[in-house]
Protein backbone atom coordinates (compact mmCIF):
# COMPACT_ATOMS: atom_id res chain seq x y z
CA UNK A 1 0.00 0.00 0.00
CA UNK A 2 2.23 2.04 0.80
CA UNK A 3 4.55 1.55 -2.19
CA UNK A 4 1.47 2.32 -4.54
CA UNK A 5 0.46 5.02 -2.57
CA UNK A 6 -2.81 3.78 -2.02
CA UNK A 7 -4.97 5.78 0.52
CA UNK A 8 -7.49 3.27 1.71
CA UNK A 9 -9.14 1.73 5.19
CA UNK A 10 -9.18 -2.30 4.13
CA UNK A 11 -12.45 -3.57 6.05
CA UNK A 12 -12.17 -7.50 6.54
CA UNK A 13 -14.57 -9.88 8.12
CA UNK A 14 -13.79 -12.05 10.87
CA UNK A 15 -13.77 -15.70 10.01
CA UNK A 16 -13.44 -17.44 13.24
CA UNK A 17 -15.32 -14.42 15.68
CA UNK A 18 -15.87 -15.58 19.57
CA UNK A 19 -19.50 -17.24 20.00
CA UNK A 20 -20.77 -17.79 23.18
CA UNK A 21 -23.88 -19.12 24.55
CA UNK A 22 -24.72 -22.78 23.90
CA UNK A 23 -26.54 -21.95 21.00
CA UNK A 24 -22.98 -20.25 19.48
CA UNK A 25 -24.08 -16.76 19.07
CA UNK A 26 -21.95 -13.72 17.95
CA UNK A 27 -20.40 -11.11 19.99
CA UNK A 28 -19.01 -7.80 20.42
CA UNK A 29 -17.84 -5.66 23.64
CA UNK A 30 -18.81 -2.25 24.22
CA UNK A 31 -16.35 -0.58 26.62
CA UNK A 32 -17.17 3.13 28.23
CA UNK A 33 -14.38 5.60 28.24
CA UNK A 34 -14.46 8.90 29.37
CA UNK A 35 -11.20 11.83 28.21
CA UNK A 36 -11.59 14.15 31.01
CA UNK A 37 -8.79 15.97 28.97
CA UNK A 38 -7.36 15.37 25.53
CA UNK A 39 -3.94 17.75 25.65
CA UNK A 40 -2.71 16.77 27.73
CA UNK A 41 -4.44 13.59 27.44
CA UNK A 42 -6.29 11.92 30.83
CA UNK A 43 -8.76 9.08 29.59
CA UNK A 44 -10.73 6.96 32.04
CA UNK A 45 -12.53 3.44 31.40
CA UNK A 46 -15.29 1.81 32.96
CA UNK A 47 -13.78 -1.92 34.41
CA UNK A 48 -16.60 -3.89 32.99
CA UNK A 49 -17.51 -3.68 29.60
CA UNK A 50 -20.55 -5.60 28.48
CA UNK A 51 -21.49 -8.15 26.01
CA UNK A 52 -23.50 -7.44 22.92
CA UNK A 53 -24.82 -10.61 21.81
CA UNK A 54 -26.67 -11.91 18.24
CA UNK A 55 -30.47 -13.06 18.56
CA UNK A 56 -29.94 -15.76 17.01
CA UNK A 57 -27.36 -18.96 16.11
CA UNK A 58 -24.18 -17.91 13.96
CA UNK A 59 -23.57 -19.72 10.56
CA UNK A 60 -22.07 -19.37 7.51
CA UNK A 61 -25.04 -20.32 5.14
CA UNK A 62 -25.54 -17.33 2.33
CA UNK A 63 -29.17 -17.62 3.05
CA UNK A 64 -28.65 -16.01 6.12
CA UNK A 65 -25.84 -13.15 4.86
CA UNK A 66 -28.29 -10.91 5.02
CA UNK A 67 -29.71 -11.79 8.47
CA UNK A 68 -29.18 -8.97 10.95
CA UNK A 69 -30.27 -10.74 13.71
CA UNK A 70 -27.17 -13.52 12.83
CA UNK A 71 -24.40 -11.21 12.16
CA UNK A 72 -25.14 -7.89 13.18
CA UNK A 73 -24.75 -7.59 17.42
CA UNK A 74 -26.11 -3.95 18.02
CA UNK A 75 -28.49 -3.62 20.59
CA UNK A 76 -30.77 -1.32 19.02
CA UNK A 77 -30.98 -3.97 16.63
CA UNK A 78 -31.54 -6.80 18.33
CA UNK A 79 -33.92 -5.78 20.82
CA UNK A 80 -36.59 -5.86 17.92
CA UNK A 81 -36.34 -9.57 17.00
CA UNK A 82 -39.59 -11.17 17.73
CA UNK A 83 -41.08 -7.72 19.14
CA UNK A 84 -44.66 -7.36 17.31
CA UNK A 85 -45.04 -4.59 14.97
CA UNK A 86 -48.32 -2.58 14.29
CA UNK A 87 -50.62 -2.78 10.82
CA UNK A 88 -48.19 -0.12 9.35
CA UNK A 89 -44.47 -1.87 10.29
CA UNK A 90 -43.55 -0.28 13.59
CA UNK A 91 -42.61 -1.94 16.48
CA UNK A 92 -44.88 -2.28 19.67
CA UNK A 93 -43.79 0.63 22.58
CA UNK A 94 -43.20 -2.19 25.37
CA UNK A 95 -42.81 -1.57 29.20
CA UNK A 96 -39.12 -1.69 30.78
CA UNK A 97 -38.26 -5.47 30.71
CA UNK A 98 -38.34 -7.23 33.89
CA UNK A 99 -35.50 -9.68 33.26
CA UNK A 100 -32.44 -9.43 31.41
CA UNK A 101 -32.35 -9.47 28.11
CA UNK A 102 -31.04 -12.39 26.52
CA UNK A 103 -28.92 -10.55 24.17
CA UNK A 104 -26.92 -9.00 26.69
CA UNK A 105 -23.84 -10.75 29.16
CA UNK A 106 -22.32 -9.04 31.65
CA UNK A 107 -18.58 -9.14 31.81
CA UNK A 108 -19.12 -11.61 34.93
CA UNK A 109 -21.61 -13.48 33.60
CA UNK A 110 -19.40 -13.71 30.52
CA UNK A 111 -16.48 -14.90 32.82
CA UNK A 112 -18.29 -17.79 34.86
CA UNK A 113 -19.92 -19.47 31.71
CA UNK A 114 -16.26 -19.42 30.08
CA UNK A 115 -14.91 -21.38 32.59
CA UNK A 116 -16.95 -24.04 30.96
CA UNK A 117 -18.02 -23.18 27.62
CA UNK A 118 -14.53 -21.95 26.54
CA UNK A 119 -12.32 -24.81 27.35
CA UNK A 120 -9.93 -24.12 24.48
CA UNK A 121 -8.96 -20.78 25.61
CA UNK A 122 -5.44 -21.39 27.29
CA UNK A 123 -5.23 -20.63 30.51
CA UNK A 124 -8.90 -20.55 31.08
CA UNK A 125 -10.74 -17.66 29.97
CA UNK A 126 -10.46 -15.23 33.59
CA UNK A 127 -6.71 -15.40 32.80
CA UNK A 128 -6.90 -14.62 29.06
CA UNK A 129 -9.17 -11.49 29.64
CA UNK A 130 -7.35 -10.27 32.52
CA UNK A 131 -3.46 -10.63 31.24
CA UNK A 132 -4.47 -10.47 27.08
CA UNK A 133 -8.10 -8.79 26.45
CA UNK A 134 -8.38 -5.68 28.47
CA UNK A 135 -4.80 -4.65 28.01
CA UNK A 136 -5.08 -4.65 23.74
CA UNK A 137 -8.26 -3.01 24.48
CA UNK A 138 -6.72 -0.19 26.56
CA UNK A 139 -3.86 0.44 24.02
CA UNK A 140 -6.43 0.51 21.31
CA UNK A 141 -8.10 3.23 23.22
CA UNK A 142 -5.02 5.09 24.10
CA UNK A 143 -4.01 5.20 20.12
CA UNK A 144 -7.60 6.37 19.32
CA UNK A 145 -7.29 9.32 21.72
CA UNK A 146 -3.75 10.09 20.90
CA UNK A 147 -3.83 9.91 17.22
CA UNK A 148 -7.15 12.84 16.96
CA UNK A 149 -6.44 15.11 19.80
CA UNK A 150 -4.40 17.41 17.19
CA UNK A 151 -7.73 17.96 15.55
CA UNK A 152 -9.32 18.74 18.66
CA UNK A 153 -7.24 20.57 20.56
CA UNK A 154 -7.79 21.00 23.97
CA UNK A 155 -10.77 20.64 26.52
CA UNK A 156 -12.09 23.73 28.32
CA UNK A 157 -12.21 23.98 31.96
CA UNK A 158 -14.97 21.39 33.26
CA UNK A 159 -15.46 19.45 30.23
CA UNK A 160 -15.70 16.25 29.00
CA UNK A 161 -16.70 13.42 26.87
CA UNK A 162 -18.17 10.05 26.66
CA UNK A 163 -17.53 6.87 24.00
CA UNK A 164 -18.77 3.80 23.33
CA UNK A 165 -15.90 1.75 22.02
CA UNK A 166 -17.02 -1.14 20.48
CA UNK A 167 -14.14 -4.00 19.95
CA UNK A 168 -14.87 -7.40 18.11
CA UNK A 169 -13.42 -10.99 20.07
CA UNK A 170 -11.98 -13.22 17.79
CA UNK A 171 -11.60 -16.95 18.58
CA UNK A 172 -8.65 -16.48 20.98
CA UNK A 173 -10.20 -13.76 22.28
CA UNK A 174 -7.86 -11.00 20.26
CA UNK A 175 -10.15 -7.72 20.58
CA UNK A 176 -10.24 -6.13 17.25
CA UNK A 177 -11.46 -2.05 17.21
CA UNK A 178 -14.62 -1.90 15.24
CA UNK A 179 -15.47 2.01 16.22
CA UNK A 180 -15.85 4.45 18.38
CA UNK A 181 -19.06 6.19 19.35
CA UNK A 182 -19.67 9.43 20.43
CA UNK A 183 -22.71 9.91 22.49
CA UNK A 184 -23.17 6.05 23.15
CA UNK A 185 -26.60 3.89 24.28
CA UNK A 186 -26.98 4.39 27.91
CA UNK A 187 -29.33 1.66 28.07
CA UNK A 188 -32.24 3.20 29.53
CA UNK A 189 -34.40 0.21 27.84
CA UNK A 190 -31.97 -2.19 29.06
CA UNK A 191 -33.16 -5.37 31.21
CA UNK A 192 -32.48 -4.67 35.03
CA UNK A 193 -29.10 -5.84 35.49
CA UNK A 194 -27.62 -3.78 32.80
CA UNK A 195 -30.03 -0.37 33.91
CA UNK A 196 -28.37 -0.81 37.02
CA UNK A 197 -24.75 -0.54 36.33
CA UNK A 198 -25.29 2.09 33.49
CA UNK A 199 -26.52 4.25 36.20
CA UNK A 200 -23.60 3.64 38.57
CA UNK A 201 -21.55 4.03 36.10
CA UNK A 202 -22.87 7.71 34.91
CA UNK A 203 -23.04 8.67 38.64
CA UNK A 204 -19.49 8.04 39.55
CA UNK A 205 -18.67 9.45 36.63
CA UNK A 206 -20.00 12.62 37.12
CA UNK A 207 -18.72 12.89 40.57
CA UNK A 208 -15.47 12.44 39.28
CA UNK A 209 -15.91 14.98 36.63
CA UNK A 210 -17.02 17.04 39.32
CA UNK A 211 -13.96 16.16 42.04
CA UNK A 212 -11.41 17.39 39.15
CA UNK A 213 -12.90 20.22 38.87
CA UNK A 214 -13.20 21.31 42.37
CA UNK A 215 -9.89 19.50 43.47
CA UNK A 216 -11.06 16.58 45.49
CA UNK A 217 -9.70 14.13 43.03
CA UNK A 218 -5.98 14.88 42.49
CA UNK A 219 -4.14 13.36 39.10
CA UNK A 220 -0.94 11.42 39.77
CA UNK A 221 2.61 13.43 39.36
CA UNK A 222 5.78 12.70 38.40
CA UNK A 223 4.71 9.47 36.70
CA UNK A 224 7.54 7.65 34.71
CA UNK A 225 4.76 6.38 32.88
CA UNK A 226 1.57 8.40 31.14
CA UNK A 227 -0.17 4.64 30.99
CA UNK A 228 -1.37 3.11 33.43
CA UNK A 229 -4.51 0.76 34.60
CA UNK A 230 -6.11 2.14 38.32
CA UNK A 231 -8.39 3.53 40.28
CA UNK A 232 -8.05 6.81 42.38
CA UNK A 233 -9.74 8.02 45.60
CA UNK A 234 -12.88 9.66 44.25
CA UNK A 235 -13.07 8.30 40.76
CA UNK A 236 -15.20 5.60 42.31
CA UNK A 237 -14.94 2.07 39.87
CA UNK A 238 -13.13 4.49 36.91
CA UNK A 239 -9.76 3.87 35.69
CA UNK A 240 -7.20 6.22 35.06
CA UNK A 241 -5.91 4.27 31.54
CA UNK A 242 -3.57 7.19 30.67
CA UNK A 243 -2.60 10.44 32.55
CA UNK A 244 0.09 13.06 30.17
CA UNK A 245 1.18 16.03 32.68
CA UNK A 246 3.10 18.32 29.81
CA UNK A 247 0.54 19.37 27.20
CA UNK A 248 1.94 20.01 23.54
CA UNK A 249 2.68 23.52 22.37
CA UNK A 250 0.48 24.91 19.57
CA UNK A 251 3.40 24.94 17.40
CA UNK A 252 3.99 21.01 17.53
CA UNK A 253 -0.28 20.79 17.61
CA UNK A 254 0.26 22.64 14.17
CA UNK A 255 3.70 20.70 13.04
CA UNK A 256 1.45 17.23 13.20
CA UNK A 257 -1.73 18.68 11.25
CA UNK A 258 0.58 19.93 8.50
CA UNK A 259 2.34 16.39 8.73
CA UNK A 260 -1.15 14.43 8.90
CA UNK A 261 -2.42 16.96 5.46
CA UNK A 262 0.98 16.14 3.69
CA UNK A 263 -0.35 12.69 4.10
CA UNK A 264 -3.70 12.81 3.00
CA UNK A 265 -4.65 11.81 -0.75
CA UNK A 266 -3.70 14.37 -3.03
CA UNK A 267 -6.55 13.97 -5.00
CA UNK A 268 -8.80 14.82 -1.51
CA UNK A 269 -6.55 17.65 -1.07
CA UNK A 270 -5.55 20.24 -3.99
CA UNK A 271 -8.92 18.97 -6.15
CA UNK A 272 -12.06 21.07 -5.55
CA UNK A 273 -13.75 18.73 -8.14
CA UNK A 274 -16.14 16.11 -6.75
CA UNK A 275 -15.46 14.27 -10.08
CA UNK A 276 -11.76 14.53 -10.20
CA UNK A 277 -12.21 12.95 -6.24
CA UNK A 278 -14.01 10.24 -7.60
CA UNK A 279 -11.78 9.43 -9.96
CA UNK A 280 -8.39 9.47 -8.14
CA UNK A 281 -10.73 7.11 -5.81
CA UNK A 282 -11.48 4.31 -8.35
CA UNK A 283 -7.95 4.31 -9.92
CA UNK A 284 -6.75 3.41 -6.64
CA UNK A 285 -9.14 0.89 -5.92
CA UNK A 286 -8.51 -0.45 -9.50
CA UNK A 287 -5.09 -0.93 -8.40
CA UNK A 288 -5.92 -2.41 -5.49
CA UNK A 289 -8.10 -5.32 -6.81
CA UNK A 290 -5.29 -6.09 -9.47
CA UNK A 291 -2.44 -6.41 -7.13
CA UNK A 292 -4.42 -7.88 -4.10
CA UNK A 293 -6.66 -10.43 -6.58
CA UNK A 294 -4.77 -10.68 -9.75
CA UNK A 295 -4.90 -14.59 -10.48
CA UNK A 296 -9.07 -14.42 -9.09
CA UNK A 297 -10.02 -11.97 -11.30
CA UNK A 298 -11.70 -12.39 -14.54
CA UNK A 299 -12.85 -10.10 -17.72
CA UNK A 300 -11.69 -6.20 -17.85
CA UNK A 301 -10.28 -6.02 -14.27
CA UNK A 302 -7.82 -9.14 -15.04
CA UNK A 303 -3.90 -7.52 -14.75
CA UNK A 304 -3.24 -8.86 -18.52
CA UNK A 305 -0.85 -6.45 -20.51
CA UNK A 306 -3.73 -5.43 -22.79
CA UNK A 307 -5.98 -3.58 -20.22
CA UNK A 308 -2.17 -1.80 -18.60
CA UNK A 309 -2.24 1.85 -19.94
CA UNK A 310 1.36 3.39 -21.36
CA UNK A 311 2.75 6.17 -18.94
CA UNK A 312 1.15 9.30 -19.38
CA UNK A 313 -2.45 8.35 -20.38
CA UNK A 314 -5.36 8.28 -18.72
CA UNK A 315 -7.86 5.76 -17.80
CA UNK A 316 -11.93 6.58 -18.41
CA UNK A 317 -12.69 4.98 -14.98
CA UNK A 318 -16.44 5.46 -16.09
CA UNK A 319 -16.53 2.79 -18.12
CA UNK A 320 -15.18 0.25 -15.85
CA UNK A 321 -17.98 -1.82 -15.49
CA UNK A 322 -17.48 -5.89 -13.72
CA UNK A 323 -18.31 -8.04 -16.05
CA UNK A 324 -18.13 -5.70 -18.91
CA UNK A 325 -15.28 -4.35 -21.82
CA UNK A 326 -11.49 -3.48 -20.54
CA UNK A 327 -10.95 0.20 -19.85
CA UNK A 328 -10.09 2.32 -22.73
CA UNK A 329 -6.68 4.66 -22.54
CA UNK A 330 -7.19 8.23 -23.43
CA UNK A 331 -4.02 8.92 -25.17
CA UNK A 332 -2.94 12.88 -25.03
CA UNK A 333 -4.16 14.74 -28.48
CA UNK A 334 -1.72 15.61 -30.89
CA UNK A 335 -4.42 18.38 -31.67
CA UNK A 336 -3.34 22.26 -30.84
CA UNK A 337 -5.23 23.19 -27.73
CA UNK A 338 -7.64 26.30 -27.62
CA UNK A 339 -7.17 29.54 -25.69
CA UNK A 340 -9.77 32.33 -25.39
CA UNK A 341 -10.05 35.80 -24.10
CA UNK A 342 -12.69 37.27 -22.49
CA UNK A 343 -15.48 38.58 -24.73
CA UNK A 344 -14.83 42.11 -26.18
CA UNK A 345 -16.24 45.32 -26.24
CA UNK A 346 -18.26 44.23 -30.00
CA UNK A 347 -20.11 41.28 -27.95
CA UNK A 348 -17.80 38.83 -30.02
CA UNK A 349 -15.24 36.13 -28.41
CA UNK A 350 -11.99 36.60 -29.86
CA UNK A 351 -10.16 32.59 -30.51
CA UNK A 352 -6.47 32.15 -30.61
CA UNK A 353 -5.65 29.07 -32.41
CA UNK A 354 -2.24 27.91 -31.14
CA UNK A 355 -0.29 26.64 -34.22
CA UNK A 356 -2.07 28.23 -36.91
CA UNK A 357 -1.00 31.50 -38.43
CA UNK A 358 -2.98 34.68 -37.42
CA UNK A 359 -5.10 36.35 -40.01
CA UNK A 360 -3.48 39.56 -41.21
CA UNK A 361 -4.73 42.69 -39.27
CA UNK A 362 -7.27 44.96 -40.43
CA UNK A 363 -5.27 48.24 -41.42
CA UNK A 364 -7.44 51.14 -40.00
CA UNK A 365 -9.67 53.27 -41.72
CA UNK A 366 -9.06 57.20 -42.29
CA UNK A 367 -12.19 57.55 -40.01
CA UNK A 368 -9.78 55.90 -37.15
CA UNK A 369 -6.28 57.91 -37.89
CA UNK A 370 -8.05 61.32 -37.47
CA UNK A 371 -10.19 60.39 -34.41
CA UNK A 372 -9.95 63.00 -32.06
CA UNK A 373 -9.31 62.90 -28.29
CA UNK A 374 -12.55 64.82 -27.91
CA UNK A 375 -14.25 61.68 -29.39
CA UNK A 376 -13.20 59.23 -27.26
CA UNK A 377 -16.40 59.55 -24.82
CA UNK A 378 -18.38 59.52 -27.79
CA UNK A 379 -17.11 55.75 -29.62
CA UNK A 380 -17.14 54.25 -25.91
CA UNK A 381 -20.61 54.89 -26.40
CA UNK A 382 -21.39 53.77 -29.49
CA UNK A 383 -19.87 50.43 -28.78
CA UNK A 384 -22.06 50.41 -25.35
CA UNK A 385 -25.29 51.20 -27.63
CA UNK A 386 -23.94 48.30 -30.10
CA UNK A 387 -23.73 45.92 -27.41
CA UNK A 388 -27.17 46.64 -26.39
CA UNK A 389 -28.42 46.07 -29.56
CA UNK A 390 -26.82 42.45 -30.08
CA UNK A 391 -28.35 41.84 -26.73
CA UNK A 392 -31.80 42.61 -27.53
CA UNK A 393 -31.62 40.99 -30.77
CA UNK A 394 -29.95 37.49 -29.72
CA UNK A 395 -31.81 37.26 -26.51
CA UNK A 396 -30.56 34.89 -24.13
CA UNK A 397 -28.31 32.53 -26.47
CA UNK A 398 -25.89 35.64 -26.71
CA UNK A 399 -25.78 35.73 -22.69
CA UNK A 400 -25.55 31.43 -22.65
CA UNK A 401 -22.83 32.26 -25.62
């Protein structure tokens, strides 16, 4: 990629993903985090992330691709499979649940049925998540922060902000980022067990928005270390994950935007076309398919030597169909290119044709040569008045012209 300078984000889809349950459902983790300050950065995480679970059995069978309730794990999904809808499609408005729901684990629920129902996971699975699992997850949170706080600058005075990081377990329970979410679910439709820790969790976390702030909660100093994995008096069940004590200057905040720009796809960044965009876009991906799929692919986006442009041309990316005839080469015209000047006093567009000899100029008439000064005033109006008059006889194709 990075010798093609390819510009991309390469989204792949987990083969082997965790499923738990006994009926082998899939799974994500949602993990709270709270930056209390991004420059310097201080980032918090809630301890116990939940379990997003499937509705329904995992497989592999194409009839179900398109299943959300199989391979999609959001809980504003899931909560709607088997809810009854009205006459017009919309779901039922149902009362709180009562019980958990069953598309939701706790982390401890998670941990006691994993003692049994993950046997292959060495070590057992309390070990894995403890010593493997939440540390990734921490230094994928600690890169997220890090690599956007030039963009954002710095927090004022009493502020901060809340994500939902959502991470995906693979079969050796490997967390793998899938996004982070501003403003995230704070289950207020949750089953009981789930309502209850969200709201411990948003309580302690505004009192310890509310300690730094007044000074009750103190940061660590004179840390040899800016990452770290505790708890501090007054930040209740929070975790200080990271804690920088010299913020950057505005010059290096400005150094690493110019260096992040200079990186950025120059197509995104010295093109105001939309179209030119689009087409820097699909060359790339063009390339991409060729060198990543070559001996898979079939028809006009096979790399054969026939469909590879000479240097200097240019493909017509809109006729790239799949399936359909190679890409043509537009190969630089041999033909003089045009040049015009604005239009004239006369209402007329004047055309120089590069490469072909200029018409002799019109010598003057004797009209011209004894023009007086006096008359000047006089010819600029004429040539107004003559304007005028091609306007109001050639109507609105002389203004399109």
């Amino acid at each position: 990629a990075q010798q093609g300078g390819w510009n991309l984000v390469v989204q792949k889809y987990m083969e082997r993903p965790l499923l738990v349950s006994a009926d082998q459902r899939k799974c994500d983790v949602r993990l709270w985090v709270v930056v209390t300050s991004w420059n310097p950065a201080v980032i918090w995480a809630w301890p116990e992330p939940y379990l997003r679970l499937a509705s329904r059995p995992f497989s592999w069978d194409k009839a179900q691709v398109s299943d959300p309730f199989v391979h999609l794990t959001n809980r504003t999904v899931q909560k709607f499979d088997g809810v009854k809808t009205a006459d017009d499609g919309a779901p039922v408005p149902k009362e709180l649940p009562t019980e958990d729901e069953a598309h939701i684990l706790l982390l401890p629920s998670f941990l006691s049925w994993g003692q049994e129902g993950l046997k292959d996971i060495p070590g057992g699975v309390r070990s894995q998540w403890s010593s493997f699992t939440w540390p990734k997850m921490l230094e994928a949170v600690r890169a997220c922060v890090q690599s956007c706080r030039e963009d954002v600058g710095a927090h004022p005075p009493g502020c901060f902000e809340l994500f939902g990081f959502d991470f995906l377990l693979d079969s050796e329970m490997r967390p793998w980022l899938l996004e982070a979410n501003s403003s995230p679910d704070l289950c207020e439709d949750a089953g009981p067990s789930l309502r209850q820790m969200t709201e411990t969790a948003m309580t302690e976390m505004l009192q310890m928005v509310v300690g730094l702030q007044e000074g009750t909660v103190k940061l660590p100093t004179g840390l040899q270390n800016a990452e770290m994995d505790q708890t501090l008096p007054g930040s209740g069940h929070w975790h200080l994950v990271m804690r920088e004590e010299v913020a950057m200057g505005q010059k290096e905040l400005q150094l690493r935007r110019a260096v992040r720009s200079s990186r950025r796809p120059k197509s995104v960044v010295s093109s105001t076309s939309p179209g030119a965009v689009r087409r820097g876009l699909r060359t790339q991906h063009l390339e991409v398919l060729r060198a990543t799929l070559g001996p898979h692919l079939k028809g006009s986006l096979a790399p054969t030597k026939a469909s590879q442009p000479e240097p200097g041309t240019t493909l017509r990316l809109t006729e790239l169909v799949l399936g359909g005839e190679a890409p043509r080469a537009r190969q630089p015209s041999s033909e003089p290119k045009t040049s015009a000047r604005p239009l004239s006093s006369r209402g007329r567009r004047s055309e120089v044709f590069a490469g072909k000899p200029q018409p002799p100029a019109r010598p003057p008439g004797p009209n011209q040569l004894q023009r007086p000064r006096s008359a000047a005033r006089e010819g600029q109006t004429s040539n107004q008045s003559a304007v005028e008059r091609a306007r109001s006889r050639e109507g609105s194709d002389w203004v399109n012209r």
